[in-house]
N, C-alpha and C. Protein backbone atom coordinates (compact mmCIF):
# COMPACT_ATOMS: atom_id res chain seq x y z
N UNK A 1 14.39 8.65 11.74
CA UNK A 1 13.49 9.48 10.99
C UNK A 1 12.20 9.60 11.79
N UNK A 2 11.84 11.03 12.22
CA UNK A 2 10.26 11.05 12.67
C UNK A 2 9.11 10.61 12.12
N UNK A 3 8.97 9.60 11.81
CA UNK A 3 7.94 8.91 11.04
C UNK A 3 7.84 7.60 11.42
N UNK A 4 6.11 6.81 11.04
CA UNK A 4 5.26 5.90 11.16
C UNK A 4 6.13 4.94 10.01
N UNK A 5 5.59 4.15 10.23
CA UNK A 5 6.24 2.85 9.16
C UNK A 5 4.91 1.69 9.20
N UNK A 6 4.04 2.30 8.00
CA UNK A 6 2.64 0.99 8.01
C UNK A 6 3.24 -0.20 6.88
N UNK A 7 2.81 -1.23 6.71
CA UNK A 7 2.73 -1.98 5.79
C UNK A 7 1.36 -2.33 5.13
N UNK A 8 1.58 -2.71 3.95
CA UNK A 8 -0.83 -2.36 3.40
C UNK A 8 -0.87 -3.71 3.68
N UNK A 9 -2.11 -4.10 3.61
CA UNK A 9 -2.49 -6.14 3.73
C UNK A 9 -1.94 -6.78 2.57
N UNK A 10 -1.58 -6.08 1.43
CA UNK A 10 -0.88 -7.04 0.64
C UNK A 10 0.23 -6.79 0.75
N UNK A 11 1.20 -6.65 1.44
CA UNK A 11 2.40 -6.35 2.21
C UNK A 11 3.59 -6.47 0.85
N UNK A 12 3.13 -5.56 -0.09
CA UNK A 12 4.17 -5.01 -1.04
C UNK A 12 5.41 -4.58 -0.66
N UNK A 13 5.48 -3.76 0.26
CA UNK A 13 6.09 -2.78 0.69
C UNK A 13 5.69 -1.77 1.52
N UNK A 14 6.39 -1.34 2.46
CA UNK A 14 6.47 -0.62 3.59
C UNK A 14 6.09 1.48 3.02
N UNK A 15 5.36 1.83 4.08
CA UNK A 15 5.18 3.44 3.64
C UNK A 15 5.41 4.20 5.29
N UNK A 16 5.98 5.21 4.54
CA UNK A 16 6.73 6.29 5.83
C UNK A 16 5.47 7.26 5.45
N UNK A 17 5.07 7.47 6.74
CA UNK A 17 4.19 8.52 7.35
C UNK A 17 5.25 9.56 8.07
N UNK A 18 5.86 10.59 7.13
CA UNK A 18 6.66 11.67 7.85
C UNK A 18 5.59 13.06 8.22
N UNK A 19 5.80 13.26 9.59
CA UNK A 19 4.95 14.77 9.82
C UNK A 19 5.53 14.96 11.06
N UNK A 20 5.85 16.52 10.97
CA UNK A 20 5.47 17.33 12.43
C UNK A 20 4.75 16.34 13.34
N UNK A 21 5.11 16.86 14.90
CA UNK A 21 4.13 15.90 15.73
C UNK A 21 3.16 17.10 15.95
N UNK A 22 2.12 16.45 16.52
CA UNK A 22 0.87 17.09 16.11
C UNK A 22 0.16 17.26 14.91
N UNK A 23 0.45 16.58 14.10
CA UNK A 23 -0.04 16.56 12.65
C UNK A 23 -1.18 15.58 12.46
N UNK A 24 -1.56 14.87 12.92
CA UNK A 24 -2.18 13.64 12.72
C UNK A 24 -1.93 12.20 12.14
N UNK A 25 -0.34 12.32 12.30
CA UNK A 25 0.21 11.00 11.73
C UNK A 25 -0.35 9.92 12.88
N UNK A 26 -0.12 9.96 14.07
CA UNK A 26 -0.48 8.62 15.08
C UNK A 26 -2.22 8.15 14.67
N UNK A 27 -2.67 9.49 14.18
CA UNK A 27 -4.22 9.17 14.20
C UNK A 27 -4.35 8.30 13.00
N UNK A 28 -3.43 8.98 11.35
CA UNK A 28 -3.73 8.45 10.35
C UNK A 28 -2.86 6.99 10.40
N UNK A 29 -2.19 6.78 11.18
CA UNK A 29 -1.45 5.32 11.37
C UNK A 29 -2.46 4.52 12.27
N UNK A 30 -3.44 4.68 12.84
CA UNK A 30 -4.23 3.64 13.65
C UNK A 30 -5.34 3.98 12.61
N UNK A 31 -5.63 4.85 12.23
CA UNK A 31 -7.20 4.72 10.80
C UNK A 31 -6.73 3.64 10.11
N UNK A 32 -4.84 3.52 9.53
CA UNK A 32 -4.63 2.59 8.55
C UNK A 32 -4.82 1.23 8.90
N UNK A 33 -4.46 1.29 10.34
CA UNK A 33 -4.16 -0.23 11.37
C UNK A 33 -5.88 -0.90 11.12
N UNK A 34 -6.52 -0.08 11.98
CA UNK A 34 -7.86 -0.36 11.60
C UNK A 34 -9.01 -1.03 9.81
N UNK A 35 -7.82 -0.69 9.15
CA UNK A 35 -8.62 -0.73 8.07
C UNK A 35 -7.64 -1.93 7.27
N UNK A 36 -6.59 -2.92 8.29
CA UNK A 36 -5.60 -3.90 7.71
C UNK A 36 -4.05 -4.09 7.65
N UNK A 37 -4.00 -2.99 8.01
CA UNK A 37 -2.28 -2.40 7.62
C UNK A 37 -1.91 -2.82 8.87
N UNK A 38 -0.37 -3.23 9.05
CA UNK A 38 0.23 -3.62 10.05
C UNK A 38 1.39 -2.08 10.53
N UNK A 39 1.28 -2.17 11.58
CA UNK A 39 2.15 -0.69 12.15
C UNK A 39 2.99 -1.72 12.16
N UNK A 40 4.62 -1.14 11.67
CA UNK A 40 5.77 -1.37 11.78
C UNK A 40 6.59 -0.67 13.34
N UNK A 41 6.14 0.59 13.23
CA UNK A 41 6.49 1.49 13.99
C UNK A 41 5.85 2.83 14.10
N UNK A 42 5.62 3.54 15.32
CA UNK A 42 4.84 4.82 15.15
C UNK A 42 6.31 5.80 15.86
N UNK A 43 5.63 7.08 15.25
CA UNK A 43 6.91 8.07 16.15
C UNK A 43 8.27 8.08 15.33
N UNK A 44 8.95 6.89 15.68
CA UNK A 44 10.62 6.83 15.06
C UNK A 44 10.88 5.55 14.15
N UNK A 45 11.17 6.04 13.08
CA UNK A 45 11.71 4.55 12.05
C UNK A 45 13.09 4.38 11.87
N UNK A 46 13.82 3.77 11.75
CA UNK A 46 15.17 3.49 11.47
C UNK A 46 14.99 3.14 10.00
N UNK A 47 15.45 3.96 9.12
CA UNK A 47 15.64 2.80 7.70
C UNK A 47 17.10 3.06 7.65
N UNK A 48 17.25 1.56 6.95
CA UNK A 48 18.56 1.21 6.64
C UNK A 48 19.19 0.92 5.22
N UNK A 49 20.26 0.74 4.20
CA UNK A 49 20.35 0.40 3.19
C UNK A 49 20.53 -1.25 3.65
N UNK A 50 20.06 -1.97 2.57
CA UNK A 50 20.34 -3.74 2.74
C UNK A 50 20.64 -4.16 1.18
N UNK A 51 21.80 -4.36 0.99
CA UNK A 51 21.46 -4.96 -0.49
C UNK A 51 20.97 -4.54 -1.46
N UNK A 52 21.34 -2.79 -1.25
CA UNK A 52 20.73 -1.53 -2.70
C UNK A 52 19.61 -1.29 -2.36
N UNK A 53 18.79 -2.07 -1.20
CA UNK A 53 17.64 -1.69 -1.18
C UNK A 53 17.29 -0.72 0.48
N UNK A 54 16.49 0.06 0.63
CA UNK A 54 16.36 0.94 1.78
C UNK A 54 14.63 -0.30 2.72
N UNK A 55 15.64 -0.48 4.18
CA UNK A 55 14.65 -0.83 4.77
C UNK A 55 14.09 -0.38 6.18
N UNK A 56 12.97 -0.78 6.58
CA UNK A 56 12.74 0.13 8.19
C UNK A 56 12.72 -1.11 8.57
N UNK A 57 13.68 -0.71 10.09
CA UNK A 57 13.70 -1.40 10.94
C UNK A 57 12.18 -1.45 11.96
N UNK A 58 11.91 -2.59 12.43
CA UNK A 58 10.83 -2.76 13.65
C UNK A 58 10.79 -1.61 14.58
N UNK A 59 9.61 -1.22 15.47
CA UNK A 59 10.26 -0.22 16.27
C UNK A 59 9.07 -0.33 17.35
N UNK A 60 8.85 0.80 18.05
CA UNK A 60 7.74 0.45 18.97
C UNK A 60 6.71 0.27 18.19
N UNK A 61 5.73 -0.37 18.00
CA UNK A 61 4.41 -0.53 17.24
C UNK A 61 2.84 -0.33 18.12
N UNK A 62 3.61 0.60 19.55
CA UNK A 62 2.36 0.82 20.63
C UNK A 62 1.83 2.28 19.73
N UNK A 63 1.04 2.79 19.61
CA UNK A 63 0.68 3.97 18.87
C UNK A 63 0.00 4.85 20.05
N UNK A 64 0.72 6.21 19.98
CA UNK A 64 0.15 7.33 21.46
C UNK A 64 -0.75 8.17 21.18
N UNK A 65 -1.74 7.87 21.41
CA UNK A 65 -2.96 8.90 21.34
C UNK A 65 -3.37 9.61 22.29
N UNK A 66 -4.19 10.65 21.85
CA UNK A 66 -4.92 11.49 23.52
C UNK A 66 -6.26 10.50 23.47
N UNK A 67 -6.21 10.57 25.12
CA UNK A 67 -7.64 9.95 25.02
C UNK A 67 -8.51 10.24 24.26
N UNK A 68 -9.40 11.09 23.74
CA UNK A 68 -10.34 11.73 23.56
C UNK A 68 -10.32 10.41 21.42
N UNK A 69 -8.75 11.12 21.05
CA UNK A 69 -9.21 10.07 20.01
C UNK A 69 -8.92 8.91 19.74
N UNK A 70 -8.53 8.22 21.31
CA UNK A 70 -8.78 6.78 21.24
C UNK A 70 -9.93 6.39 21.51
N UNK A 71 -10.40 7.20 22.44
CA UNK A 71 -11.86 6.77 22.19
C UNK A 71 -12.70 6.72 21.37
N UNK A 72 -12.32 7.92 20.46
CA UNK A 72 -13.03 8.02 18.77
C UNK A 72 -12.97 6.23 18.34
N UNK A 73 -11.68 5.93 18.39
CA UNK A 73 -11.23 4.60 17.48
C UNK A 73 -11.89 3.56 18.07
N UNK A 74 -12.49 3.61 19.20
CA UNK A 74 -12.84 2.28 20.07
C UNK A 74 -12.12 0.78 19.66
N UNK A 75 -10.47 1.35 20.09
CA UNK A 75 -9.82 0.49 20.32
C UNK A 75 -9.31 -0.14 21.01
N UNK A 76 -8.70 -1.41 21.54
CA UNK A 76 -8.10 -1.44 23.23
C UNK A 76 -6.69 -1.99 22.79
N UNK A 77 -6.40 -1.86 21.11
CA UNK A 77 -4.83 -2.09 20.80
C UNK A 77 -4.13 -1.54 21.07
N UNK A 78 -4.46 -0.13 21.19
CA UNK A 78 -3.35 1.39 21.14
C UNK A 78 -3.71 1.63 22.47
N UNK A 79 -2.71 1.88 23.26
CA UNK A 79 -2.60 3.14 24.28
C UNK A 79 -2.94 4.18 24.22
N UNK A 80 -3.86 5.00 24.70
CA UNK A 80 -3.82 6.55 25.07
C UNK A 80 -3.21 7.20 25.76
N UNK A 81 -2.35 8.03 25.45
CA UNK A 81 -1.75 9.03 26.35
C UNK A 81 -2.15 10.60 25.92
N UNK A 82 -1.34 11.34 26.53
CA UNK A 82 -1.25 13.12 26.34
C UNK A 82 0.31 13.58 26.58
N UNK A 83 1.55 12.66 26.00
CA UNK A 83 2.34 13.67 26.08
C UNK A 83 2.91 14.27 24.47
């Protein structure tokens, strides 16, 4: 599935960030990171059924930005890129 996979700090449960690329999902997945939330995965999620219940698998958790708004974030967690 083209989508982010955050978890909140009280780690209830997992939320899919589905969008078009170019949408601002990588941006709104490092605003969330920033503010507590753990990236599961950015870009591609695997969910799976387990036991009636639907889960996302781990995935890359590097998040791709253009420079311009990693530098906004003044972060040195995330990578910047441009592709």
């Amino acid at each position: 599935m083209h989508a982010a996979c955050l978890i909140p700090p009280d780690r209830s449960e997992a939320l899919l960030l589905c969008a078009e690329s170019g949408t601002g999902k990588s941006t709104t997945t490092v605003a969330a990171a920033l503010r507590g939330w753990t990236v599961l995965s950015d870009d591609v999620t695997q969910v799976v059924g387990f036991e009636g219940t639907a889960m996302a698998l781990p995935g890359w958790a590097t998040v791709k930005l253009w420079p311009d708004t990693a530098r906004m974030c003044s972060t040195s967690r995330f990578i910047p890129t441009a592709d």
